[in-house]
C-alpha atoms as a PDB file:
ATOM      1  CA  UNK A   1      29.008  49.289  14.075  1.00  0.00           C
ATOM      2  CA  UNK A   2      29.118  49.455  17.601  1.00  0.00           C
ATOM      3  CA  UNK A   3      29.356  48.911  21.300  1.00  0.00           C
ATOM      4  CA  UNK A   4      31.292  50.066  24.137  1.00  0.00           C
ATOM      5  CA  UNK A   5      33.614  46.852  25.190  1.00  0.00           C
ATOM      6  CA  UNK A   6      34.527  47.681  28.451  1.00  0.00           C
ATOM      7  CA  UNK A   7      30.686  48.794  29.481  1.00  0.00           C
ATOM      8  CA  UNK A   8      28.529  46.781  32.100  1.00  0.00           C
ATOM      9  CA  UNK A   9      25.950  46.274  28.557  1.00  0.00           C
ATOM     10  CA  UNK A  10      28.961  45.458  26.498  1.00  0.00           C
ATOM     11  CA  UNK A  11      27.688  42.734  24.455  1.00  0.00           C
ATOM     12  CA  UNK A  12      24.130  43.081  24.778  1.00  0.00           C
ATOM     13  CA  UNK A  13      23.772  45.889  22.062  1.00  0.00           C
ATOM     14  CA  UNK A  14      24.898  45.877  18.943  1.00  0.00           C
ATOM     15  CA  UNK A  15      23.987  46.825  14.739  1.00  0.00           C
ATOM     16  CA  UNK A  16      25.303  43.880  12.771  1.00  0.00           C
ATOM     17  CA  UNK A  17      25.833  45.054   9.549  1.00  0.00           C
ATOM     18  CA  UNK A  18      24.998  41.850   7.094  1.00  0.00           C
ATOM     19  CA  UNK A  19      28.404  41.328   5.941  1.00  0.00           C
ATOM     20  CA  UNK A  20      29.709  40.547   9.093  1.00  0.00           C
ATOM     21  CA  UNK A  21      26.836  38.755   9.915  1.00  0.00           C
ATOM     22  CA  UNK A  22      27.759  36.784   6.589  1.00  0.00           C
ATOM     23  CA  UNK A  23      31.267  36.932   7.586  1.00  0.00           C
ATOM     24  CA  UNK A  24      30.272  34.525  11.184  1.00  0.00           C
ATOM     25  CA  UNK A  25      28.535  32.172   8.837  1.00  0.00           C
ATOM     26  CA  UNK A  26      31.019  31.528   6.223  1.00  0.00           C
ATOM     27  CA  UNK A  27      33.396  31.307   9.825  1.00  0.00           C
ATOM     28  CA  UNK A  28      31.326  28.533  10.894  1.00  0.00           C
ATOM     29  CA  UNK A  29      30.743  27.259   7.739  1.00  0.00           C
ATOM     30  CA  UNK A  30      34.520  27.021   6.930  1.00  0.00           C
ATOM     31  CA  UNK A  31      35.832  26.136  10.298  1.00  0.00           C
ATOM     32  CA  UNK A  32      37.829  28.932  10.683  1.00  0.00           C
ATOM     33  CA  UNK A  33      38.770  31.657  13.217  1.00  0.00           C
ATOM     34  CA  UNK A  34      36.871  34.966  12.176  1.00  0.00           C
ATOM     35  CA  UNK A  35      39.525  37.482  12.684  1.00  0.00           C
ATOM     36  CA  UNK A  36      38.402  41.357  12.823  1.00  0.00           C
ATOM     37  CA  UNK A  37      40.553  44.065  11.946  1.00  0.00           C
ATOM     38  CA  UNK A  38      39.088  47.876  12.897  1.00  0.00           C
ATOM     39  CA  UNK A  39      40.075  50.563  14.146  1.00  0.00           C
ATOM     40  CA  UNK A  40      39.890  50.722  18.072  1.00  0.00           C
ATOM     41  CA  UNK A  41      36.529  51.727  19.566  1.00  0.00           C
ATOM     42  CA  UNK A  42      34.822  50.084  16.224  1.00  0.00           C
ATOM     43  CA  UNK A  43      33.442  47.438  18.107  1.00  0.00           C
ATOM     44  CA  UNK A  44      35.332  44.141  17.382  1.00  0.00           C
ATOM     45  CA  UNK A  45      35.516  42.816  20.883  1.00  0.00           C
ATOM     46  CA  UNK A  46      31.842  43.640  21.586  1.00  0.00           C
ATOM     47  CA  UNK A  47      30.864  41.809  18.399  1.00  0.00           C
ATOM     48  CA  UNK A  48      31.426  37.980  19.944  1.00  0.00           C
ATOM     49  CA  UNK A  49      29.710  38.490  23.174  1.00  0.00           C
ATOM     50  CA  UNK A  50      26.500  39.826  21.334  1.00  0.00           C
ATOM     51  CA  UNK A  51      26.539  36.991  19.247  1.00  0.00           C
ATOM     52  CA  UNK A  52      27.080  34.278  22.061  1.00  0.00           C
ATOM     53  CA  UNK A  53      23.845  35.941  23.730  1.00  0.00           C
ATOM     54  CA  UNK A  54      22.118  35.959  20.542  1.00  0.00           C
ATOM     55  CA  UNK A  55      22.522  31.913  19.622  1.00  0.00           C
ATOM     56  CA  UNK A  56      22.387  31.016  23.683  1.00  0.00           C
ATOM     57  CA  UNK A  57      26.409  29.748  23.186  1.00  0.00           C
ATOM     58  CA  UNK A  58      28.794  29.456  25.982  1.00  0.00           C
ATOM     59  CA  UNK A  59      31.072  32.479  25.911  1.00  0.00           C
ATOM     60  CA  UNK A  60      34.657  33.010  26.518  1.00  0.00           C
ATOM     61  CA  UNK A  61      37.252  35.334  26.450  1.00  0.00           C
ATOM     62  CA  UNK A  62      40.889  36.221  26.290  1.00  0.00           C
ATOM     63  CA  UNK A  63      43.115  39.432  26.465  1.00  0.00           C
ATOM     64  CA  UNK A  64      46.074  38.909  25.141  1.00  0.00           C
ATOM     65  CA  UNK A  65      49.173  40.977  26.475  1.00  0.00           C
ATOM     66  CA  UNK A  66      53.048  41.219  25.428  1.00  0.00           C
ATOM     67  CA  UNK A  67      53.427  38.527  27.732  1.00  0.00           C
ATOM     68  CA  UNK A  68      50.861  35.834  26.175  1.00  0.00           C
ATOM     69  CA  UNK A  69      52.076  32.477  25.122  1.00  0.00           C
ATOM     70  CA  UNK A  70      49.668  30.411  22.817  1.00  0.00           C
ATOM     71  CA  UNK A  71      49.603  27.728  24.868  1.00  0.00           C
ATOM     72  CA  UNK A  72      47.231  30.028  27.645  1.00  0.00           C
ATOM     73  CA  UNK A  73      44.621  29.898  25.300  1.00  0.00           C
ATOM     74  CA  UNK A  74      44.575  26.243  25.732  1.00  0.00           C
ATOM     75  CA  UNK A  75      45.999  25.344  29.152  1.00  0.00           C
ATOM     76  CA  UNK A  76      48.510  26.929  31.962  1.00  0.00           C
ATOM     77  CA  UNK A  77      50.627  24.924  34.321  1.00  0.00           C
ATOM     78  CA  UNK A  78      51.754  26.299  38.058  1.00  0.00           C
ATOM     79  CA  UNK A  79      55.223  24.759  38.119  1.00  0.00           C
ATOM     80  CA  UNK A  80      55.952  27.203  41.289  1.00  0.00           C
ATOM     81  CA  UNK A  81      53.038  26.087  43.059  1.00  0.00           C
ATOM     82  CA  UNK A  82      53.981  21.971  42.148  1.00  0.00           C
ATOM     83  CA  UNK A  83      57.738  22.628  43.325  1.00  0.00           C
ATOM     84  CA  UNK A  84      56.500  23.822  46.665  1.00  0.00           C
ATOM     85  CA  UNK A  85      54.392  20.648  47.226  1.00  0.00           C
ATOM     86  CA  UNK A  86      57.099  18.589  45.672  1.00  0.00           C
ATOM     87  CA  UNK A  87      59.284  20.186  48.452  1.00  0.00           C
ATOM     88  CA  UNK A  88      56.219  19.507  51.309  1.00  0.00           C
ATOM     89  CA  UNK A  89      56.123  16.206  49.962  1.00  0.00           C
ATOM     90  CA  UNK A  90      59.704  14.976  50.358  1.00  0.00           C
ATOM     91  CA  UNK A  91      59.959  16.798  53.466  1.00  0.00           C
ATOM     92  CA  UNK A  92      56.789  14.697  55.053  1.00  0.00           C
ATOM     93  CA  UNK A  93      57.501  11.506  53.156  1.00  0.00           C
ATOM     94  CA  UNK A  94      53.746  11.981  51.643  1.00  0.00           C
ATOM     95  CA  UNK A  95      51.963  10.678  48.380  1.00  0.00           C
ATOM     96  CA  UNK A  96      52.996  10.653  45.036  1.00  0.00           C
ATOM     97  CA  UNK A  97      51.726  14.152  42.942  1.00  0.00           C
ATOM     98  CA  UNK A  98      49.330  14.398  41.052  1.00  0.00           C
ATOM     99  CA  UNK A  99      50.915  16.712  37.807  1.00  0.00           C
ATOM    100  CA  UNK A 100      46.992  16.934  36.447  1.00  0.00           C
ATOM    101  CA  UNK A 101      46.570  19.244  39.667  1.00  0.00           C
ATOM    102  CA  UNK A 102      48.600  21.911  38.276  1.00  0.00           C
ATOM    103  CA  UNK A 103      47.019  21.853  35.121  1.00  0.00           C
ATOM    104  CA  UNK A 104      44.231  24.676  34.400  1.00  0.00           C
ATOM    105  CA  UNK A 105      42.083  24.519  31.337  1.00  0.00           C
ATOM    106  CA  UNK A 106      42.245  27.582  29.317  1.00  0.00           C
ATOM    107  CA  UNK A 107      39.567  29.098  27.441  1.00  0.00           C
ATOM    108  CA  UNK A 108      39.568  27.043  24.104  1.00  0.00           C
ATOM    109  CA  UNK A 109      39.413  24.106  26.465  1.00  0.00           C
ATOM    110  CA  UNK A 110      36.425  25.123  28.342  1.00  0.00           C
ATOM    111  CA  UNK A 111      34.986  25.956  24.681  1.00  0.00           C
ATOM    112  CA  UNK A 112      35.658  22.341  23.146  1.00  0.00           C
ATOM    113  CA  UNK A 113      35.733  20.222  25.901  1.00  0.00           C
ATOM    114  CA  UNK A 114      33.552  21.793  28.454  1.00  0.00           C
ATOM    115  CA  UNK A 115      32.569  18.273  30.285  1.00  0.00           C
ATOM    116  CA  UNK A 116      36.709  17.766  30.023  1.00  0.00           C
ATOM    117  CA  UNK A 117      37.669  20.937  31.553  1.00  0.00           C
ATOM    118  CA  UNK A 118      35.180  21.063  34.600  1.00  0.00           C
ATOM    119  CA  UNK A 119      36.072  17.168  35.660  1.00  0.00           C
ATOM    120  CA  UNK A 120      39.698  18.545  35.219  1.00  0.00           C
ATOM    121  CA  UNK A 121      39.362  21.338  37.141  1.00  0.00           C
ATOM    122  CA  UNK A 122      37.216  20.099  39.572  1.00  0.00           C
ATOM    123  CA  UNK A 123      39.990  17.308  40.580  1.00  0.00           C
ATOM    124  CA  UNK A 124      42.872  19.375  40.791  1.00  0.00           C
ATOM    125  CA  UNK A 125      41.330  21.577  42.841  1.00  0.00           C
ATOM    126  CA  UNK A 126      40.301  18.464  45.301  1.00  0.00           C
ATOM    127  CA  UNK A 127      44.009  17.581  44.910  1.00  0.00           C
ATOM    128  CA  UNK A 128      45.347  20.617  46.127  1.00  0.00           C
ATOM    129  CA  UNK A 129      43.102  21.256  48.750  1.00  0.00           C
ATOM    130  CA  UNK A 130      44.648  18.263  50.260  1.00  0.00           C
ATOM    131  CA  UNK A 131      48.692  18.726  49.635  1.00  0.00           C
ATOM    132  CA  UNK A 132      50.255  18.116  53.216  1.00  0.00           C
ATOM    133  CA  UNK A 133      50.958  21.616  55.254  1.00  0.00           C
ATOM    134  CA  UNK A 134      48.389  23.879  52.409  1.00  0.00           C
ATOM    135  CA  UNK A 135      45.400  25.301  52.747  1.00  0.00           C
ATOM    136  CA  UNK A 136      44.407  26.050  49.117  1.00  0.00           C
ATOM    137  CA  UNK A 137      41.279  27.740  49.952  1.00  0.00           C
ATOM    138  CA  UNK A 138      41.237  29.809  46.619  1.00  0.00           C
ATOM    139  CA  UNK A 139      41.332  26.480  44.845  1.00  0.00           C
ATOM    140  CA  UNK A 140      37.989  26.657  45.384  1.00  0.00           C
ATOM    141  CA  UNK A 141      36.250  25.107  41.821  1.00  0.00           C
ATOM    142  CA  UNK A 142      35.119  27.906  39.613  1.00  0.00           C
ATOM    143  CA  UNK A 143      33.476  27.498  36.499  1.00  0.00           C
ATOM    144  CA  UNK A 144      34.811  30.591  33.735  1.00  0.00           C
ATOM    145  CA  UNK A 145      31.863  32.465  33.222  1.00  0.00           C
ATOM    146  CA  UNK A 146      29.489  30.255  35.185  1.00  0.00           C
ATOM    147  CA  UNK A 147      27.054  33.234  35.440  1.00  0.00           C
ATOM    148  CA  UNK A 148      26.575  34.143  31.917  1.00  0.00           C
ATOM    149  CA  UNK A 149      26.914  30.665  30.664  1.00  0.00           C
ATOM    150  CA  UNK A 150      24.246  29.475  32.806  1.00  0.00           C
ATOM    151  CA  UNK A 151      21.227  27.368  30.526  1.00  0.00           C
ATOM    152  CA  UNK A 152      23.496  28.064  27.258  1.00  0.00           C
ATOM    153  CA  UNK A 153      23.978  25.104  24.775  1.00  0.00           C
ATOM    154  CA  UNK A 154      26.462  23.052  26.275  1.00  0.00           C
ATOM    155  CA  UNK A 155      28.085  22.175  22.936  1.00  0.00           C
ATOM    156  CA  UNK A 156      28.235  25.349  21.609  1.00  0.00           C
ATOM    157  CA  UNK A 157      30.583  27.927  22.159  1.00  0.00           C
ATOM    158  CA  UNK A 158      32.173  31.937  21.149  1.00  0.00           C
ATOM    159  CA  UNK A 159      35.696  32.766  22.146  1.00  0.00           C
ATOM    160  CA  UNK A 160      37.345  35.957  21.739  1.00  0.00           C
ATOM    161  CA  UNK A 161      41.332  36.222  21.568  1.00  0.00           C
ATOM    162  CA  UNK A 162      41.380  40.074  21.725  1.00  0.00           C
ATOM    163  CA  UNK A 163      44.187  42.241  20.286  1.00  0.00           C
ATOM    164  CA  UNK A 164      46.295  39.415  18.700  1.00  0.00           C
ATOM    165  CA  UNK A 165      48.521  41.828  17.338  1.00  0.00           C
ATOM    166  CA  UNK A 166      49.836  42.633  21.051  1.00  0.00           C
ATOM    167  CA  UNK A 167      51.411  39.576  21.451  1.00  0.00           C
ATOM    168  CA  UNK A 168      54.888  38.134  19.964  1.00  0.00           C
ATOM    169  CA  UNK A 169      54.508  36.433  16.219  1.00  0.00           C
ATOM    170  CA  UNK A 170      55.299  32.795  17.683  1.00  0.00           C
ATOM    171  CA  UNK A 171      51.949  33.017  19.372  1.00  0.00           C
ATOM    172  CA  UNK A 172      49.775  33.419  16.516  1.00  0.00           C
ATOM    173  CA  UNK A 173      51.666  30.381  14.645  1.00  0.00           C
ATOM    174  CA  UNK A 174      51.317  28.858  17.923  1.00  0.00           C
ATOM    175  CA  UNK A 175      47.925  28.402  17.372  1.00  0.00           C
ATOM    176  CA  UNK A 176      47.453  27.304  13.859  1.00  0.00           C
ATOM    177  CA  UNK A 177      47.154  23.534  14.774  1.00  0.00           C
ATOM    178  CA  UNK A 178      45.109  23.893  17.631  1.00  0.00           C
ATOM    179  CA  UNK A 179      42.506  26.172  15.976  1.00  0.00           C
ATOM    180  CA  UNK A 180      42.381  24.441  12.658  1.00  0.00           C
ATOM    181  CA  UNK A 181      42.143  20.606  14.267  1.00  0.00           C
ATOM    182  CA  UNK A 182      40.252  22.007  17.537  1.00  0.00           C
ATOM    183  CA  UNK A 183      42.590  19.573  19.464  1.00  0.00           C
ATOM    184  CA  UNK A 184      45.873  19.945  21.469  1.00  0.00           C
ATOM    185  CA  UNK A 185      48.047  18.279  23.976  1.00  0.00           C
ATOM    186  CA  UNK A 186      48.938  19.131  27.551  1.00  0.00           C
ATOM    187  CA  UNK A 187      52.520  18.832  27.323  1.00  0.00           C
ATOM    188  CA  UNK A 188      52.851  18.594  30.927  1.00  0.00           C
ATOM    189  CA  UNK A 189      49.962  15.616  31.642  1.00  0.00           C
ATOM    190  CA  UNK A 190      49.770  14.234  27.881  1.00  0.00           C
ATOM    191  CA  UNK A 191      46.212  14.868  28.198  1.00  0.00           C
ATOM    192  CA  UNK A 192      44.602  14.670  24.889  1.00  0.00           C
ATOM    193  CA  UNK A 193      41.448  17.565  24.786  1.00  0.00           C
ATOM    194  CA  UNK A 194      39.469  17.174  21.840  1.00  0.00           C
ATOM    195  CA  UNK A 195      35.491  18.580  20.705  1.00  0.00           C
ATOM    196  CA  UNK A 196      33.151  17.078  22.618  1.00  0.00           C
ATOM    197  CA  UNK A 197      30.811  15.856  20.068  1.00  0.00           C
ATOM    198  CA  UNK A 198      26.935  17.677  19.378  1.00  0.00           C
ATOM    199  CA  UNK A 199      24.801  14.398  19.934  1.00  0.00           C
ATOM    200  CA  UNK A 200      22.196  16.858  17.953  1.00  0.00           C
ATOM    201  CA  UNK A 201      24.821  18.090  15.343  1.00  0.00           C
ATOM    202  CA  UNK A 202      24.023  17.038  11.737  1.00  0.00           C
ATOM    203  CA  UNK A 203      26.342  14.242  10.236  1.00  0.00           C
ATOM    204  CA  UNK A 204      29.113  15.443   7.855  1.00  0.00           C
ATOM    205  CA  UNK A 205      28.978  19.286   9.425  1.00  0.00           C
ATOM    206  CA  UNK A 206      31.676  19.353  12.320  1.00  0.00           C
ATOM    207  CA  UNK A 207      32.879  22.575  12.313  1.00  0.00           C
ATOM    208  CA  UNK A 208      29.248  24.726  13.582  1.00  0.00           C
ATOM    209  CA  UNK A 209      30.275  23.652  16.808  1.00  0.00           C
ATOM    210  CA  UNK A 210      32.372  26.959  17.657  1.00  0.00           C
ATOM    211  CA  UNK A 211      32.945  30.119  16.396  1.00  0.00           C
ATOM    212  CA  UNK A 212      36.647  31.546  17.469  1.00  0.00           C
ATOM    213  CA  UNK A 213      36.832  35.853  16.791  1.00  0.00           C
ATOM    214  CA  UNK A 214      40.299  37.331  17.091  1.00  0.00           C
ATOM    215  CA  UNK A 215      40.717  41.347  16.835  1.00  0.00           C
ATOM    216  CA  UNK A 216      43.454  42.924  15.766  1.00  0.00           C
ATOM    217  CA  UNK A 217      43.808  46.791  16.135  1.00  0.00           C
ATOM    218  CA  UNK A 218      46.931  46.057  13.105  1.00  0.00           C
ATOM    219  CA  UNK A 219      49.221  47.370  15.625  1.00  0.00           C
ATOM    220  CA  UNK A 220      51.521  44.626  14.662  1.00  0.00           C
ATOM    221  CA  UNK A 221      51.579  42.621  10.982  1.00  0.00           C
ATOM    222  CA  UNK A 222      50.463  39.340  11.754  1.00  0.00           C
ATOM    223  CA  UNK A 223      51.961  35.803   9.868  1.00  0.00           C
ATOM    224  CA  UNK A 224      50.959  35.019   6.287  1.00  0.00           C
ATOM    225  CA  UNK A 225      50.577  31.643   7.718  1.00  0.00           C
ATOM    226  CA  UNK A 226      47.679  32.859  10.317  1.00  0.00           C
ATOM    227  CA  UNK A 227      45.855  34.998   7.974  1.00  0.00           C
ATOM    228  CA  UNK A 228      45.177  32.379   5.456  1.00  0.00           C
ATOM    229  CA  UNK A 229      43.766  30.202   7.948  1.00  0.00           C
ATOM    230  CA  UNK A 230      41.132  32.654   9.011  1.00  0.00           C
ATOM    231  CA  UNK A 231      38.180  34.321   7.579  1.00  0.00           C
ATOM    232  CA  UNK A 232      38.816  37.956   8.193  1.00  0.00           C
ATOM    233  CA  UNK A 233      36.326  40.838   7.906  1.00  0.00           C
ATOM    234  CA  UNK A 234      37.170  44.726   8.181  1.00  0.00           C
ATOM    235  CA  UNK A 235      34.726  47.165  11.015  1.00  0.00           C
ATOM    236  CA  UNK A 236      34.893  50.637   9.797  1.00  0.00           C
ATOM    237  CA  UNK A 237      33.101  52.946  12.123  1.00  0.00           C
ATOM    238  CA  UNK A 238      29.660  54.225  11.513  1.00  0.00           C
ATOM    239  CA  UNK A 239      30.238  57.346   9.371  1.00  0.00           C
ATOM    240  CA  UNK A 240      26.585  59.394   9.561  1.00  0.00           C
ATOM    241  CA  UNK A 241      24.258  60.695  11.788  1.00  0.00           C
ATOM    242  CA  UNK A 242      21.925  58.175  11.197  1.00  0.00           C
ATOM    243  CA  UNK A 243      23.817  55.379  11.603  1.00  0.00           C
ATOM    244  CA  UNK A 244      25.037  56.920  15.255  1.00  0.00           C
ATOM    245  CA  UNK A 245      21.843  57.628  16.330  1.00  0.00           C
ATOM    246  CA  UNK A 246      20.365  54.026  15.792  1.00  0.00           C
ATOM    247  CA  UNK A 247      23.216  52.728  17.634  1.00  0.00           C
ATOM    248  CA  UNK A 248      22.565  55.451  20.395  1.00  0.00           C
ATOM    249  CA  UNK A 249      19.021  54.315  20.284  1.00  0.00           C
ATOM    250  CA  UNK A 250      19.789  50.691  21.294  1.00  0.00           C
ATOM    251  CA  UNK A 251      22.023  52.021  24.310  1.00  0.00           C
ATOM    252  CA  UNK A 252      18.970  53.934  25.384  1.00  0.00           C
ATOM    253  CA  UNK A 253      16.500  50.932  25.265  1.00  0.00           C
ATOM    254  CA  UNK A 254      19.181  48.726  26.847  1.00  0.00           C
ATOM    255  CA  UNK A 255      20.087  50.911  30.018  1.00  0.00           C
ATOM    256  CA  UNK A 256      16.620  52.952  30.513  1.00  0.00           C
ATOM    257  CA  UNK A 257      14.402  49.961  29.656  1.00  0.00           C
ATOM    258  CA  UNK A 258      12.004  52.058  27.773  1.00  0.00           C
ATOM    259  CA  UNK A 259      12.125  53.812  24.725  1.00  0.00           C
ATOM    260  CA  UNK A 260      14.136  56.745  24.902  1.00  0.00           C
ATOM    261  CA  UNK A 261      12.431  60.502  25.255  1.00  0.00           C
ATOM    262  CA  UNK A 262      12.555  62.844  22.524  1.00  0.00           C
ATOM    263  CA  UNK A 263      14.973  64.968  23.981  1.00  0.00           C
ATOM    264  CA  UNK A 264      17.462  62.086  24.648  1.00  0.00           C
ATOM    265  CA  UNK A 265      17.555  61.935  20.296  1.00  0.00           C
ATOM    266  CA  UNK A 266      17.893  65.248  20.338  1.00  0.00           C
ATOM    267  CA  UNK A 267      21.003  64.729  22.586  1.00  0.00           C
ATOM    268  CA  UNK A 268      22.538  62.301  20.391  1.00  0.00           C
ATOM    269  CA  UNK A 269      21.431  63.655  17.175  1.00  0.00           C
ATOM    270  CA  UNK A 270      23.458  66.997  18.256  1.00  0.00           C
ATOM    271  CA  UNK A 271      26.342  64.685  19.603  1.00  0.00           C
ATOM    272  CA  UNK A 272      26.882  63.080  16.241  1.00  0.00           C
ATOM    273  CA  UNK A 273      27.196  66.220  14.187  1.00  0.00           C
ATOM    274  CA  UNK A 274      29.770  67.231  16.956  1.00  0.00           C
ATOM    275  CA  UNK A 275      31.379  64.113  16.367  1.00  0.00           C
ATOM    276  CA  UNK A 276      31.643  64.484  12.199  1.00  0.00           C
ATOM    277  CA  UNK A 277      33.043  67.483  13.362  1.00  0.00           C
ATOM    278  CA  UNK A 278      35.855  66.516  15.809  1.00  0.00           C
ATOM    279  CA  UNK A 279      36.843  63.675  13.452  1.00  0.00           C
ATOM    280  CA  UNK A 280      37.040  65.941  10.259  1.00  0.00           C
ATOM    281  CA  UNK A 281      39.431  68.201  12.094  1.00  0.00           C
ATOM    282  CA  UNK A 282      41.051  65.320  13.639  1.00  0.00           C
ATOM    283  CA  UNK A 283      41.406  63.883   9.977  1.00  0.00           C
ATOM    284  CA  UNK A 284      43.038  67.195   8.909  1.00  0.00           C
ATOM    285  CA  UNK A 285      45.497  67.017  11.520  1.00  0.00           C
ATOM    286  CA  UNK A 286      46.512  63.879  10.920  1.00  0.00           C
ATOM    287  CA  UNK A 287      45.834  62.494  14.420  1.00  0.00           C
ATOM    288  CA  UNK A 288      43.702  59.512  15.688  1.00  0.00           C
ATOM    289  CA  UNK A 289      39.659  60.176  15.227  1.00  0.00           C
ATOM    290  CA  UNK A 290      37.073  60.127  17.997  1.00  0.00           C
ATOM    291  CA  UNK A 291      35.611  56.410  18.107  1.00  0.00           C
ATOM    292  CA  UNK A 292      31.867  55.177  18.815  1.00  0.00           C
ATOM    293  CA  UNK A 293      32.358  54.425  22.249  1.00  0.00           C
ATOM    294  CA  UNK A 294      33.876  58.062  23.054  1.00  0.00           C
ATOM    295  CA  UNK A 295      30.546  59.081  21.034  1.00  0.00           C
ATOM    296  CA  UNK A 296      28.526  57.255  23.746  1.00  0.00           C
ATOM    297  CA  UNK A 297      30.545  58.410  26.679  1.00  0.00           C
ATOM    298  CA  UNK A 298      29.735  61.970  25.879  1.00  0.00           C
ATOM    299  CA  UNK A 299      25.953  61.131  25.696  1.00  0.00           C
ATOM    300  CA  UNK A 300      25.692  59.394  28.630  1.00  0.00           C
ATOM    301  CA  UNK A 301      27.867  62.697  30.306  1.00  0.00           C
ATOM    302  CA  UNK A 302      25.406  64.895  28.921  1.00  0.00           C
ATOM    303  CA  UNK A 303      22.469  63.228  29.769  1.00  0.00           C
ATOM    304  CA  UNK A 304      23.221  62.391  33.413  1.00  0.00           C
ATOM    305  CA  UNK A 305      24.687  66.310  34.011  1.00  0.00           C
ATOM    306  CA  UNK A 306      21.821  67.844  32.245  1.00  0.00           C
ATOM    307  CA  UNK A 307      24.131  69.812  29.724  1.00  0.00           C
ATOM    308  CA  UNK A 308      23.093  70.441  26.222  1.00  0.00           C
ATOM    309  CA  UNK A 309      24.995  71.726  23.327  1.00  0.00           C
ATOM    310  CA  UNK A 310      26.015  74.368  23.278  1.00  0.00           C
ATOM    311  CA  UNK A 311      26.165  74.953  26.813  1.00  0.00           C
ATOM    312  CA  UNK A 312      28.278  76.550  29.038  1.00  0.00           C
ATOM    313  CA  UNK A 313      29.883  73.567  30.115  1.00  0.00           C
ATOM    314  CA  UNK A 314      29.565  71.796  26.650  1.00  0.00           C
ATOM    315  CA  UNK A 315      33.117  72.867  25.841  1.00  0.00           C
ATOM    316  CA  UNK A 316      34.639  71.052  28.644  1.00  0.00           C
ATOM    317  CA  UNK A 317      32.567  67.912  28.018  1.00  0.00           C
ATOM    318  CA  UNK A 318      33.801  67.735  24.337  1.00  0.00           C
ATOM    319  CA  UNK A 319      37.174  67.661  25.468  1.00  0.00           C
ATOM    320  CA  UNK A 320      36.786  65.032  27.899  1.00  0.00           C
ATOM    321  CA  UNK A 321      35.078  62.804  26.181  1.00  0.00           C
ATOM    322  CA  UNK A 322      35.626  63.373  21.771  1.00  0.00           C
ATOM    323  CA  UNK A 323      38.848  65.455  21.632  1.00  0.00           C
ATOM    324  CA  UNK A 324      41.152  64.585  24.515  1.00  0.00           C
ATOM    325  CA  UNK A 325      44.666  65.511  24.699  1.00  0.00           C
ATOM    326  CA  UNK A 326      46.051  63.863  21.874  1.00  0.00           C
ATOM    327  CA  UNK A 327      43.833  65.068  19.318  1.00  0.00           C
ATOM    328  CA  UNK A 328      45.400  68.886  20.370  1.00  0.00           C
ATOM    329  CA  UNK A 329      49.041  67.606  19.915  1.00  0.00           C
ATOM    330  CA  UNK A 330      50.678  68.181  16.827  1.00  0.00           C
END
């Protein structure tokens, strides 16, 4: 299992074992959120934009902080901004506001109501441009994604909520109802956003529409409540040689657009034994084990510097990229 999720390629390579693969079907199947639990570096996040790419679905994304609400997954509202026009207004006797314009679809808007969320957007941004005394020029319409999502399947959709477990407990409750009925309710507009319907789905199958993947790094126990209502499969790093090298492998295809030399295996066949290594002694210590994507940043190091194992510089390299300070602490 693998990918690296903040790469330029993240998403476009990846080894899908077949019970995760299984895991997105029964997902679909079931109408549920597929929720991932691995350690970091195991490649959860990279796992949902792979398999947008792979079915041609719309893809979108979330981070979710300390500061996350659950309602930003579906819609934020710029009260700030509104009060200042409200001000503007009063001040220059001028129209009536609009409270739609302050409205921005979130990502499991653009996801379910795509058609919904671009008219949306698209008319509070025509609002604002023309509040008295503003120039909004970043209100500019922008479609999330527009560039990836271009030619996709219009009533298909991924979403990743990454690293759930960062946020408070009220916010995965928070989105029980809306993830289970794939409907909500702008509180602020009383806008109703519901699935725009497949006119090429199959009757009596309403949930293929979207797949939702959260990740969890467990940093955090998550509600009973949330984890019965999702379908939730476990990453665990790739463990051999082997396995690392095919993933290496696909990386090498992906960025050199060939197939890679015999001494670029050689590279990452000698970089995964130095990996079992560093993560044996890291498992003796106690301390947190080198992931994939530190794997990967060590062979692209090598292979762009010209250093081998073994060399004199190899030393420094391993302890940039697999051991890193906090593998030395006690």
């Amino acid at each position: 299992m693998d990918t690296r999720g903040d790469a330029p390629d993240a998403g476009m390579v990846y080894v899908m074992p077949d019970e995760l693969r299984l895991a997105i079907r029964v997902a679909l199947a079931a109408g549920r959120p597929l929720l991932l639990r691995g350690k970091p570096g195991s490649g959860k996040s990279s796992m949902a934009p792979f398999v947008a790419q792979e079915k041609s679905w719309r893809y979108y994304n979330y981070v979710v902080t300390s500061q996350t609400r659950a309602r930003d997954l579906q819609w934020t509202f710029d009260g700030v901004r509104r009060l200042a026009d409200a001000q503007n207004n009063r001040l220059f006797k001028s129209r009536e506001l609009d409270v739609d314009a302050y409205v921005e679809p979130g990502p499991l808007w653009w996801a379910f109501a795509p058609e919904s969320a671009a008219a949306h957007a698209r008319r509070g941004a025509q609002v604002r441009r023309g509040a008295p005394q503003r120039a909004h020029a970043q209100d500019e319409y922008r479609h999330p994604e527009q560039v990836r999502n271009e030619g996709r399947k219009a009533h298909h959709s991924v979403v990743l909520i990454d690293e759930i477990d960062k946020a408070d407990p009220d916010v995965p409750n928070g989105l029980l109802v809306p993830l289970a009925s794939q409907e909500f309710t702008v509180a602020e507009s009383g806008t109703r956003v519901m699935v725009e319907a497949d006119p090429e789905a199959l009757p009596g199958r309403p949930f293929h529409q979207h797949l939702v993947v959260i990740t969890t790094n467990e940093e955090r126990e998550l509600p009973q409540a949330f984890l019965r209502r999702c379908v939730i499969a476990e990453l665990a790093p790739p463990t051999t040689s082997e396995e690392l090298m095919k993933i290496a492998e696909k990386h090498l295809k992906l960025r050199l657009k060939t197939e890679p030399e015999r001494s670029d295996m050689q590279l990452a066949q000698a970089l995964a034994h130095e990996l079992e290594q560093v993560r044996e002694s890291a498992r003796r210590q106690g301390v947190r084990e080198p992931s994939t994507a530190e794997y990967l940043d060590a062979l692209w190091a090598c292979r762009e510097l010209g250093i081998k194992v073994g060399d004199d510089q190899w030393d420094a390299v391993r302890r940039l990229t697999l051991v890193k300070p906090q593998h030395l602490r006690k």
